[in-house]
PDB file of N, CA and C in Angstrom:
ATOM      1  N   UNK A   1     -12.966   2.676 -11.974  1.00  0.00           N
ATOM      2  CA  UNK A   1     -12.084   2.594 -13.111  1.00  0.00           C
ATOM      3  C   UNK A   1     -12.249   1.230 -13.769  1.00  0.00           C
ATOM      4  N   UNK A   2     -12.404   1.177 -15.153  1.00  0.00           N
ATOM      5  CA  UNK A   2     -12.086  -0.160 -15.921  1.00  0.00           C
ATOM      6  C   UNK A   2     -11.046  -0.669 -15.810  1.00  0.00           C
ATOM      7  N   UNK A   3     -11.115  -1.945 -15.493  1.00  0.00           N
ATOM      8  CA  UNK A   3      -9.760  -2.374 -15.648  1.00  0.00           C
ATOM      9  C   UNK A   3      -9.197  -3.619 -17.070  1.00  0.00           C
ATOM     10  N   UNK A   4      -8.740  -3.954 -18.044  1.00  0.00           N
ATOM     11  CA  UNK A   4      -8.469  -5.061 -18.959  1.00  0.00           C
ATOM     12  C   UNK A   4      -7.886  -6.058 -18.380  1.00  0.00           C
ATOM     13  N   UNK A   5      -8.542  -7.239 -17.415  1.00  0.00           N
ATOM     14  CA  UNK A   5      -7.823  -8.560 -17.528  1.00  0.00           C
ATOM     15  C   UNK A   5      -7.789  -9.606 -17.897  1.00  0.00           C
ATOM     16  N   UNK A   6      -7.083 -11.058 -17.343  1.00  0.00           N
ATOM     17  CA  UNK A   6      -7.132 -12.047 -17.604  1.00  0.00           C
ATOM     18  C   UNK A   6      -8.640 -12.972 -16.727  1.00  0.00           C
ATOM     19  N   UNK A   7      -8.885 -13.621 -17.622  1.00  0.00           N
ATOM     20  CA  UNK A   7     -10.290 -14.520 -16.642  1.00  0.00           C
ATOM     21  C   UNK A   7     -10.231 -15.761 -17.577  1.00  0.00           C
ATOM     22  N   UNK A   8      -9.651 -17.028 -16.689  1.00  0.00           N
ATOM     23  CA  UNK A   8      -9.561 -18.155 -17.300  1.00  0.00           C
ATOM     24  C   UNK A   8     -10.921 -19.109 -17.043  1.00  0.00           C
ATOM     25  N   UNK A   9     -10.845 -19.600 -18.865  1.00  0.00           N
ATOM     26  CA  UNK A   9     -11.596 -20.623 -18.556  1.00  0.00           C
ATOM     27  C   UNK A   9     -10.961 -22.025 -19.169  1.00  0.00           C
ATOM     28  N   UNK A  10     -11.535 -22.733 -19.869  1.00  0.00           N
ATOM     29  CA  UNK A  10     -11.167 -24.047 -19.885  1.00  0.00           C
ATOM     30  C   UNK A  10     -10.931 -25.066 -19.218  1.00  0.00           C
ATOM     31  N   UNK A  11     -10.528 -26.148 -19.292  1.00  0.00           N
ATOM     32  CA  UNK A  11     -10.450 -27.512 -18.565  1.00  0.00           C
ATOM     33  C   UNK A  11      -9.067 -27.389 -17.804  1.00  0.00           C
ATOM     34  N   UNK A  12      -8.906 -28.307 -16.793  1.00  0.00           N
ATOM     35  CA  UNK A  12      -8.070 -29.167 -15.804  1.00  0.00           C
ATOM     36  C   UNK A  12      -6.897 -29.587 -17.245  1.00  0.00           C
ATOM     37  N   UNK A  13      -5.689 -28.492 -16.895  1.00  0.00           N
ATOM     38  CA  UNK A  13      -4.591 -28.983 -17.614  1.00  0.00           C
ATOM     39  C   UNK A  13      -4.293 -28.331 -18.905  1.00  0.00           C
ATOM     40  N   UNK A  14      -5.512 -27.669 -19.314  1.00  0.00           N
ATOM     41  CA  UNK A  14      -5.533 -27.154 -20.511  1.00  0.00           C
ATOM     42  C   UNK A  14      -6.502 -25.713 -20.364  1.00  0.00           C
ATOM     43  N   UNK A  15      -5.241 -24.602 -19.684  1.00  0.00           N
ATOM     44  CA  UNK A  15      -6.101 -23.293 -19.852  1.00  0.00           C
ATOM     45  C   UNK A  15      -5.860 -22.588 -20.865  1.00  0.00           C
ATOM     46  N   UNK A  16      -6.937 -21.416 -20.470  1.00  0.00           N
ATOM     47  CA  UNK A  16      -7.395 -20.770 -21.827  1.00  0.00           C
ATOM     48  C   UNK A  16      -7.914 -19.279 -21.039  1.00  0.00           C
ATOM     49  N   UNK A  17      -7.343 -17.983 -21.779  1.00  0.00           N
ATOM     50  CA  UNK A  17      -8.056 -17.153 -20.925  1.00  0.00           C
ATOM     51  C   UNK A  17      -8.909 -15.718 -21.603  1.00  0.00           C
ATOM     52  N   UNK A  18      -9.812 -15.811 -21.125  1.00  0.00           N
ATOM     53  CA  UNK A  18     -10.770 -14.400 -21.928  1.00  0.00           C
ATOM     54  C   UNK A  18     -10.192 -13.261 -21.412  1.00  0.00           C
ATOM     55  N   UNK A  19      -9.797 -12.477 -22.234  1.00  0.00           N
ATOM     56  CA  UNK A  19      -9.419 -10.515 -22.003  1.00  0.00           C
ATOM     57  C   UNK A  19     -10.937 -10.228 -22.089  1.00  0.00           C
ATOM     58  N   UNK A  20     -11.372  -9.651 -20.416  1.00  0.00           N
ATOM     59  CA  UNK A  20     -12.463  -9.178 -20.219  1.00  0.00           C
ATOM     60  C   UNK A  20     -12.103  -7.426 -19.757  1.00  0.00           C
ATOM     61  N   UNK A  21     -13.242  -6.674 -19.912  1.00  0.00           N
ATOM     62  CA  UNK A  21     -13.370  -5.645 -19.372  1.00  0.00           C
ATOM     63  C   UNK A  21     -14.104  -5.492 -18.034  1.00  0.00           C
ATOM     64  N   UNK A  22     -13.870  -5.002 -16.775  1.00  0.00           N
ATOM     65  CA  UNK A  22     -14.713  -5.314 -15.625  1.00  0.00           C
ATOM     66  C   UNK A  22     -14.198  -4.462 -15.055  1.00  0.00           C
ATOM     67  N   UNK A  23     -15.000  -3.983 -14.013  1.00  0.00           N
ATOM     68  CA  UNK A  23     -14.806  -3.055 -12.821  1.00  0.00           C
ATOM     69  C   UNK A  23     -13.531  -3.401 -11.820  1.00  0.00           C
ATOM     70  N   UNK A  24     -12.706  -2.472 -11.680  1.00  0.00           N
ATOM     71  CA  UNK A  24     -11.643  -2.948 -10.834  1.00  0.00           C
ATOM     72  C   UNK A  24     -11.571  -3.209  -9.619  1.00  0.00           C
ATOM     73  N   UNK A  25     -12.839  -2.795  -9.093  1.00  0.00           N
ATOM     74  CA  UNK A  25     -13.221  -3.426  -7.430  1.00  0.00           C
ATOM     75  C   UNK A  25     -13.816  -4.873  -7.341  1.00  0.00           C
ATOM     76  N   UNK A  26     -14.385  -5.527  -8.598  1.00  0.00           N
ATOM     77  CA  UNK A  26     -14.656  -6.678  -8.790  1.00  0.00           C
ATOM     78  C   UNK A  26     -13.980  -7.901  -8.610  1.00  0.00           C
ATOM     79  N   UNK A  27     -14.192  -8.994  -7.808  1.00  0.00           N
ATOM     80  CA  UNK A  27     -13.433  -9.879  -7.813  1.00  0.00           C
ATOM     81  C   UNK A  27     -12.621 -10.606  -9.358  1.00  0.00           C
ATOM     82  N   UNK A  28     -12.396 -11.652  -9.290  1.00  0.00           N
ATOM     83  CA  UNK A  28     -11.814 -12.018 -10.712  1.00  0.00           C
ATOM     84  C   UNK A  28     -12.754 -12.947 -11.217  1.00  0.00           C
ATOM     85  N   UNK A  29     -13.579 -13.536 -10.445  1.00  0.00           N
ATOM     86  CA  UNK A  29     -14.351 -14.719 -10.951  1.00  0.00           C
ATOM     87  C   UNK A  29     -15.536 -13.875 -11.041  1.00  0.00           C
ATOM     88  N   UNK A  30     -16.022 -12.789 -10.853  1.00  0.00           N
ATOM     89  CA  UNK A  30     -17.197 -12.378 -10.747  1.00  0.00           C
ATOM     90  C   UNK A  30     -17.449 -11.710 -12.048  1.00  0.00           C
ATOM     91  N   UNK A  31     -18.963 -11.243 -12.010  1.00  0.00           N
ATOM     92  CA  UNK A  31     -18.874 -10.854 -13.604  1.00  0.00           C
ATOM     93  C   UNK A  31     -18.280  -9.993 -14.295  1.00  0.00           C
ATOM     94  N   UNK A  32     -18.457  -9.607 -15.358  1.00  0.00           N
ATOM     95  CA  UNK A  32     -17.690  -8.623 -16.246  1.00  0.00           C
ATOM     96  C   UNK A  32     -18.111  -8.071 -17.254  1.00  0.00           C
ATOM     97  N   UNK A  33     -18.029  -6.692 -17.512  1.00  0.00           N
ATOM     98  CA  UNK A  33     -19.255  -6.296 -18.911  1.00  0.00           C
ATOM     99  C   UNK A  33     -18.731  -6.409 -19.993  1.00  0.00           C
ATOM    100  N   UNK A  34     -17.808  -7.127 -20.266  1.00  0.00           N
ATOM    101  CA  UNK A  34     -17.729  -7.600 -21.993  1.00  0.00           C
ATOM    102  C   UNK A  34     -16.422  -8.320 -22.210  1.00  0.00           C
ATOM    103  N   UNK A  35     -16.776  -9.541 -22.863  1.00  0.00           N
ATOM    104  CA  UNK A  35     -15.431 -10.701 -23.609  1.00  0.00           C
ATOM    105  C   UNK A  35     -14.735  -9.630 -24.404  1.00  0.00           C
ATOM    106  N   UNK A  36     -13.380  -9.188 -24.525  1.00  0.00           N
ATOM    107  CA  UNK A  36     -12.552  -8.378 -25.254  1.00  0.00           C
ATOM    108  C   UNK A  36     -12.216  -9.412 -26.445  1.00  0.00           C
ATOM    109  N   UNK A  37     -11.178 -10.079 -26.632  1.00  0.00           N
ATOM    110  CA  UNK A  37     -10.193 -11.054 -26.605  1.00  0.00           C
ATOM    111  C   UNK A  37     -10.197 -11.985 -25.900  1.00  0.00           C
ATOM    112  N   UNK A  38      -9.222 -13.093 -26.629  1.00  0.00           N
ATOM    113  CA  UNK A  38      -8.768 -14.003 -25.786  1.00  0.00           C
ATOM    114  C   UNK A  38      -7.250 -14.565 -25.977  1.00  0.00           C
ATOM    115  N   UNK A  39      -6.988 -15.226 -24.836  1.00  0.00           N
ATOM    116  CA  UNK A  39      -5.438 -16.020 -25.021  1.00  0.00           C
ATOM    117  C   UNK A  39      -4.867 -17.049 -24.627  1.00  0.00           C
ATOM    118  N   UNK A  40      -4.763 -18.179 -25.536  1.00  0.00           N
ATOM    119  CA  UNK A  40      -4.359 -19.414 -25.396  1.00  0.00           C
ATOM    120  C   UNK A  40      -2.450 -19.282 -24.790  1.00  0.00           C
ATOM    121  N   UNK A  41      -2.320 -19.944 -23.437  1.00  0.00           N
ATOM    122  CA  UNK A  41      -1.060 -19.699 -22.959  1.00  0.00           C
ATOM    123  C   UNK A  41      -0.121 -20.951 -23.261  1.00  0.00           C
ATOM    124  N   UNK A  42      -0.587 -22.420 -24.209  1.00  0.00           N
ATOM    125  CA  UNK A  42       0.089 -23.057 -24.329  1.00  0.00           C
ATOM    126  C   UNK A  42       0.478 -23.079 -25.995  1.00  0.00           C
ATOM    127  N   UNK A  43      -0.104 -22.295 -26.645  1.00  0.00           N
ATOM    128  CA  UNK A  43       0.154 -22.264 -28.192  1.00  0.00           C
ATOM    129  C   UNK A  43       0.994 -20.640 -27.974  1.00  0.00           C
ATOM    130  N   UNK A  44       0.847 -20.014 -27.316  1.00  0.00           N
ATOM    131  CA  UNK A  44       1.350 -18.757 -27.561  1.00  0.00           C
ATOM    132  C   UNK A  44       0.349 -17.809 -28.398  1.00  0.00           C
ATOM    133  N   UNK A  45      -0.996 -18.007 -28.457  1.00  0.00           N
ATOM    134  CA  UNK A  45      -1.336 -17.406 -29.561  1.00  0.00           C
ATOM    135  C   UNK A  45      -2.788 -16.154 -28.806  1.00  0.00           C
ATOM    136  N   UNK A  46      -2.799 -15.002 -29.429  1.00  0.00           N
ATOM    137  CA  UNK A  46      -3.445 -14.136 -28.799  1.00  0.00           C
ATOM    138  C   UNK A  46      -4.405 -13.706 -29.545  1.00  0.00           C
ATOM    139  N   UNK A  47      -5.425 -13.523 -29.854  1.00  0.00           N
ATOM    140  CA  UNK A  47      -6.114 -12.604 -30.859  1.00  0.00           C
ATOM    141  C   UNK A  47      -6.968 -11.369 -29.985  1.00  0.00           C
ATOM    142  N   UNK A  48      -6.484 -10.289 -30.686  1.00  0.00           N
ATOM    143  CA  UNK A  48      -6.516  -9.412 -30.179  1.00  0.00           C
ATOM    144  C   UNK A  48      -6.636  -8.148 -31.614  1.00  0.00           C
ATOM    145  N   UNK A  49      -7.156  -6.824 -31.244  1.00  0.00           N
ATOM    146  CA  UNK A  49      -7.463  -5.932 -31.850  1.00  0.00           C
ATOM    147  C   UNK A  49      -6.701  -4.796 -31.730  1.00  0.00           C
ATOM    148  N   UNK A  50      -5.227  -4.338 -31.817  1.00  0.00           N
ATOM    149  CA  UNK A  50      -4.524  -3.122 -31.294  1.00  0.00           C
ATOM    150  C   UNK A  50      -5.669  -1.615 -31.332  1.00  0.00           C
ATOM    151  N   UNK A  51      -5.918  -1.282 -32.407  1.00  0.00           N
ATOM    152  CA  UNK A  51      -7.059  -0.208 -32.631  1.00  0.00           C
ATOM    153  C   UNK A  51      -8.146   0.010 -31.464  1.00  0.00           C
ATOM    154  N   UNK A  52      -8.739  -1.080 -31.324  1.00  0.00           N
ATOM    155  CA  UNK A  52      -9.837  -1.929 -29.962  1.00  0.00           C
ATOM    156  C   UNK A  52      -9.663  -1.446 -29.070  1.00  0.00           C
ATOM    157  N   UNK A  53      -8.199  -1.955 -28.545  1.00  0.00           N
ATOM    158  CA  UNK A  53      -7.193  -1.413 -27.443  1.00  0.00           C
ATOM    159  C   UNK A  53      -7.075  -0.503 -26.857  1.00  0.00           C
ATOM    160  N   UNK A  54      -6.604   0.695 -28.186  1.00  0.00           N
ATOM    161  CA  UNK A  54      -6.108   2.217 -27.634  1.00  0.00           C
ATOM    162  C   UNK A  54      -7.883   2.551 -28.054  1.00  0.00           C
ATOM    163  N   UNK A  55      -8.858   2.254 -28.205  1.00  0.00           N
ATOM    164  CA  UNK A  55      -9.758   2.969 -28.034  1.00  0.00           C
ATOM    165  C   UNK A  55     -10.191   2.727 -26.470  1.00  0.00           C
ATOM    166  N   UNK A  56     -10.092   1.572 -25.863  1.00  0.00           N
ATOM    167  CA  UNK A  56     -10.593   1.466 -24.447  1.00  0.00           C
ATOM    168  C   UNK A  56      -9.419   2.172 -23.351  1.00  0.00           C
ATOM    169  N   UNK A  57      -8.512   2.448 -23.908  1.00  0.00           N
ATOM    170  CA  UNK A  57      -7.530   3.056 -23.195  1.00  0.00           C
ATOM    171  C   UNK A  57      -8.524   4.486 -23.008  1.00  0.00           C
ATOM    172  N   UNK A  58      -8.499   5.314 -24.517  1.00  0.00           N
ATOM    173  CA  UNK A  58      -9.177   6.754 -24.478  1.00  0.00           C
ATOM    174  C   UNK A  58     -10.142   6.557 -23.679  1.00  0.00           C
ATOM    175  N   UNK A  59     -10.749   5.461 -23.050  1.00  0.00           N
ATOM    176  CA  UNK A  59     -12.109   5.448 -22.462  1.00  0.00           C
ATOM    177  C   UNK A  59     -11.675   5.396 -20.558  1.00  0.00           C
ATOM    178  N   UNK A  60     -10.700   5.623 -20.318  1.00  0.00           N
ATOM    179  CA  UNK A  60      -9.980   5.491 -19.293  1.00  0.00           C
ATOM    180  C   UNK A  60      -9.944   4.315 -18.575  1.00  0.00           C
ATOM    181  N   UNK A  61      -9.928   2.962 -19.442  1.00  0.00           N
ATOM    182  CA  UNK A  61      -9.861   1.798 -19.197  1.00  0.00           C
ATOM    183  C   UNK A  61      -8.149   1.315 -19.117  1.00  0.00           C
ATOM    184  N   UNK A  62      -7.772   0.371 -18.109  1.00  0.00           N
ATOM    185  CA  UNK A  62      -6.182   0.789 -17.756  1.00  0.00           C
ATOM    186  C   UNK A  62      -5.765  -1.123 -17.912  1.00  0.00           C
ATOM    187  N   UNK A  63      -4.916  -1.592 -18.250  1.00  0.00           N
ATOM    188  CA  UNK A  63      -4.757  -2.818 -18.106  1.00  0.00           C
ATOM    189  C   UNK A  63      -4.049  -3.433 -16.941  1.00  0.00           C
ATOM    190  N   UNK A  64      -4.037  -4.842 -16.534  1.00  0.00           N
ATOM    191  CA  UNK A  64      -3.806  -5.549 -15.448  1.00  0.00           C
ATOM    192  C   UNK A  64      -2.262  -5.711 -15.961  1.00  0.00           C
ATOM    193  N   UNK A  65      -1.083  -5.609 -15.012  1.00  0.00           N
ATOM    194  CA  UNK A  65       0.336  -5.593 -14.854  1.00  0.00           C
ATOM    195  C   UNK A  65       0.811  -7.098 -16.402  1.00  0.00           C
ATOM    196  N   UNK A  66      -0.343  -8.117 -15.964  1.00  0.00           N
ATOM    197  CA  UNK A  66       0.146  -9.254 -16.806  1.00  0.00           C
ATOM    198  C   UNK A  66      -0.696  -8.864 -18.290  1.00  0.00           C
ATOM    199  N   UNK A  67      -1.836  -8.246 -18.144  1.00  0.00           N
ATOM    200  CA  UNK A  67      -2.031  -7.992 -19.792  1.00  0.00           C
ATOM    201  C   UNK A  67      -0.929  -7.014 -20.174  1.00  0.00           C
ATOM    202  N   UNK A  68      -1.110  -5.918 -19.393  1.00  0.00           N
ATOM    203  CA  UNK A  68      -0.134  -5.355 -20.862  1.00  0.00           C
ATOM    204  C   UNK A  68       1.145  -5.894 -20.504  1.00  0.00           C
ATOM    205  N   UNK A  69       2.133  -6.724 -20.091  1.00  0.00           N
ATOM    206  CA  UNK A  69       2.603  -7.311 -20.655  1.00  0.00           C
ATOM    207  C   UNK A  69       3.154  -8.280 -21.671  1.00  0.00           C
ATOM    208  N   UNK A  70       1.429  -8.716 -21.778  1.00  0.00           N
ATOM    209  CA  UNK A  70       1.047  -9.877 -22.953  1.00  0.00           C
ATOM    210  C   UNK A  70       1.009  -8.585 -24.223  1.00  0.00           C
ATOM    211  N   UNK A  71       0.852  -7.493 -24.320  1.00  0.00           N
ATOM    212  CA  UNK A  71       0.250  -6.750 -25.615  1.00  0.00           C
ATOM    213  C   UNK A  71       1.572  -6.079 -25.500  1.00  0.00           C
ATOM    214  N   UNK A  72       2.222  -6.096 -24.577  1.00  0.00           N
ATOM    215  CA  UNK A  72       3.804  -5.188 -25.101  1.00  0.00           C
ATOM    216  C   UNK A  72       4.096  -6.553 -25.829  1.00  0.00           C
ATOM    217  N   UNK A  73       4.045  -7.962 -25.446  1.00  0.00           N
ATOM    218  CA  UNK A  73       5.189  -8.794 -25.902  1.00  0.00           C
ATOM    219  C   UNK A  73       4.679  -9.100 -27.469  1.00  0.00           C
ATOM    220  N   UNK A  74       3.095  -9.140 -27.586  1.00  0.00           N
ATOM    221  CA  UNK A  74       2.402  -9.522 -28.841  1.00  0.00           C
ATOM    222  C   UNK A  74       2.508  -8.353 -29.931  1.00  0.00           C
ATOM    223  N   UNK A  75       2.724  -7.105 -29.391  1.00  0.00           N
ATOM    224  CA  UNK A  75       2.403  -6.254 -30.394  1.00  0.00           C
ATOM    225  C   UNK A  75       3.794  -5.154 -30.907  1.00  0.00           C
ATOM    226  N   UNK A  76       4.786  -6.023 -29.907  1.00  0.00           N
ATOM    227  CA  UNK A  76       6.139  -4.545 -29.997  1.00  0.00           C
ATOM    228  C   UNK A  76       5.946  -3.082 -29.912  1.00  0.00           C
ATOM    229  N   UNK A  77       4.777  -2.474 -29.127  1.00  0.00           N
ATOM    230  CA  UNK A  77       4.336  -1.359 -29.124  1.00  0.00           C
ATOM    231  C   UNK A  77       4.906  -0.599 -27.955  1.00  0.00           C
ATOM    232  N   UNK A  78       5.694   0.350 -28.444  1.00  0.00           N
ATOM    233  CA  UNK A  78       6.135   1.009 -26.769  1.00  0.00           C
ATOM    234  C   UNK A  78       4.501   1.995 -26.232  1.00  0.00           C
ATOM    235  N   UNK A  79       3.980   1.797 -26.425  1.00  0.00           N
ATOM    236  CA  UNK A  79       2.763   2.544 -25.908  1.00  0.00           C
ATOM    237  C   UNK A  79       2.182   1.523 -24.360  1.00  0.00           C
ATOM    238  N   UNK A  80       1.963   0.634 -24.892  1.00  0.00           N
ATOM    239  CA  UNK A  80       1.968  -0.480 -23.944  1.00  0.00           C
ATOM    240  C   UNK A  80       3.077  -0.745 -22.252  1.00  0.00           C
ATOM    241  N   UNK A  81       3.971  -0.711 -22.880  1.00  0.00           N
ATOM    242  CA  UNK A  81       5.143  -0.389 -21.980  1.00  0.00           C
ATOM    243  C   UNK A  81       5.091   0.410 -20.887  1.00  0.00           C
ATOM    244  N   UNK A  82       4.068   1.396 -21.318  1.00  0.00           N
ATOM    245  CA  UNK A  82       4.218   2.538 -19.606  1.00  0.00           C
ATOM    246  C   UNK A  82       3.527   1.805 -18.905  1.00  0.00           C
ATOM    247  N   UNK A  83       2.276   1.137 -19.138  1.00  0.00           N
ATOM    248  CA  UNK A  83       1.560   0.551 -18.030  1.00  0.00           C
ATOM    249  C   UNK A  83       1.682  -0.494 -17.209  1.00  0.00           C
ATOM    250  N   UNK A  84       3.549  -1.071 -17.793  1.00  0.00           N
ATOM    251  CA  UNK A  84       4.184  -1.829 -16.715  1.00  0.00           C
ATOM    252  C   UNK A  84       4.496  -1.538 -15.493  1.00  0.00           C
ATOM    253  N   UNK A  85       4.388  -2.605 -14.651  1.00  0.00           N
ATOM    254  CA  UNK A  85       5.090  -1.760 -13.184  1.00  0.00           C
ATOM    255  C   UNK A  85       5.825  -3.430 -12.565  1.00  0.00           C
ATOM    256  N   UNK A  86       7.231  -2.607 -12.537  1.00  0.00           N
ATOM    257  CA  UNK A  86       8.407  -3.819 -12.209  1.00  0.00           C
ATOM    258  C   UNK A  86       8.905  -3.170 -10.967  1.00  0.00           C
ATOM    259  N   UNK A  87       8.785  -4.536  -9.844  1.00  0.00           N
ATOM    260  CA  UNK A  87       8.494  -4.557  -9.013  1.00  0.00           C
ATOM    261  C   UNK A  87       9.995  -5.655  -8.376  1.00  0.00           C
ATOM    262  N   UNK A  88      10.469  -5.258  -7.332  1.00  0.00           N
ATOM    263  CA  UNK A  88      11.588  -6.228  -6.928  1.00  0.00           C
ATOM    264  C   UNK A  88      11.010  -7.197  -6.107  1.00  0.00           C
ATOM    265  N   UNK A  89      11.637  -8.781  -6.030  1.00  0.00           N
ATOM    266  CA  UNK A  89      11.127  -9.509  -5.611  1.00  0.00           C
ATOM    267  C   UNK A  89      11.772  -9.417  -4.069  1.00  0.00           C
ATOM    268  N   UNK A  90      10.647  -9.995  -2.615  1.00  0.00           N
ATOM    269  CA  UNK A  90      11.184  -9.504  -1.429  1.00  0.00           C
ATOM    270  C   UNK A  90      11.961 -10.815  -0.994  1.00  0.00           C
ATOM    271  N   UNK A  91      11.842 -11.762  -1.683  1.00  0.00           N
ATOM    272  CA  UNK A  91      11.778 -12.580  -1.153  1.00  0.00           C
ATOM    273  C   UNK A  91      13.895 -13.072  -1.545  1.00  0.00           C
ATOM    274  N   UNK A  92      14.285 -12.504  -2.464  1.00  0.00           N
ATOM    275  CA  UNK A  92      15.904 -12.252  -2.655  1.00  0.00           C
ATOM    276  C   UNK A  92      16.321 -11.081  -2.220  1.00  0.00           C
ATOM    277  N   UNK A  93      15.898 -10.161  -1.547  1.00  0.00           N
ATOM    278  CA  UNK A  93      15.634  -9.124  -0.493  1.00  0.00           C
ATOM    279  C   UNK A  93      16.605  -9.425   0.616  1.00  0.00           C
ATOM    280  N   UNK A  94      15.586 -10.712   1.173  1.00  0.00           N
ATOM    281  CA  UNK A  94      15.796 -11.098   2.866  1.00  0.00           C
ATOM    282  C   UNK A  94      16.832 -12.091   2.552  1.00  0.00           C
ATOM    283  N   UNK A  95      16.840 -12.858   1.703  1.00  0.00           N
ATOM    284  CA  UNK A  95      18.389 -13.507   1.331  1.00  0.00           C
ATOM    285  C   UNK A  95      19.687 -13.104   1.351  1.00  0.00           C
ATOM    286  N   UNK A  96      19.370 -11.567   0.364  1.00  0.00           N
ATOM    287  CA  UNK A  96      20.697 -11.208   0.574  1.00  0.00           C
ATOM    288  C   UNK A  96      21.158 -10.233   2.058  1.00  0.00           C
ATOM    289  N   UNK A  97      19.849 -10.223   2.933  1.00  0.00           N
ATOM    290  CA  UNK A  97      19.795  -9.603   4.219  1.00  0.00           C
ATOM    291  C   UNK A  97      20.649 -10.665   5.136  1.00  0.00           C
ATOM    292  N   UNK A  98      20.058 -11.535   5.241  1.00  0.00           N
ATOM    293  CA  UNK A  98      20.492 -12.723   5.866  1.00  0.00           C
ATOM    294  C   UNK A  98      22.013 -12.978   5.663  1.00  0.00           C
ATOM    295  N   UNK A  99      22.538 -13.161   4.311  1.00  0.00           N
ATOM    296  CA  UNK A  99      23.726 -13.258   3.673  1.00  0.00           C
ATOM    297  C   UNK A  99      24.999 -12.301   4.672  1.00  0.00           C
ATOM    298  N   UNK A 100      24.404 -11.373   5.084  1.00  0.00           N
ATOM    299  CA  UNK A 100      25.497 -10.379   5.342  1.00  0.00           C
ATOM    300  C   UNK A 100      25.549 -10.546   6.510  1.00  0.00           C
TER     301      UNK A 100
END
């Protein structure tokens, strides 16, 4: 399966990250068959192609939990939205285990 993620590059202090397309058994640093996009995380700024998008979707390409979060938040698209998955944290779990 394709997967759409994040793969940072840039300098010490100042990242920067390419929306790549890559095999989902692939590590994260390893290669990838094509630069999508990219997204600067200290300007807020994304450039990106919505059209682009839902065509690699039809291609049964699926995005990483933190991209489509970045393209629900950039694009207000409820299409985006299903491919969230919210998840409880364990770690206020065992707190409130402990608590009692």
């Amino acid at each position: 399966m394709l997967k759409i993620r994040l793969a940072r590059a840039g300098r010490k202090k100042r990242p920067f990250f390419r929306i790549v397309l890559t095999e989902h058994t692939k590590p994260v640093h390893a290669g990838y068959k094509e630069v999508l996009w990219w997204y600067d995380p200290l300007s807020h700024t994304m450039k990106v192609e919505v059209e682009e998008v839902k065509s690699w979707f039809a291609k049964w390409a699926r995005p990483s939990n933190r991209m489509a979060k970045l393209l629900h938040k950039h694009t207000n698209d409820d299409f985006f939205k299903e491919f969230i998955v919210y998840t409880e944290r364990t770690r206020t779990k065992k707190k409130e285990v402990d608590d009692a």
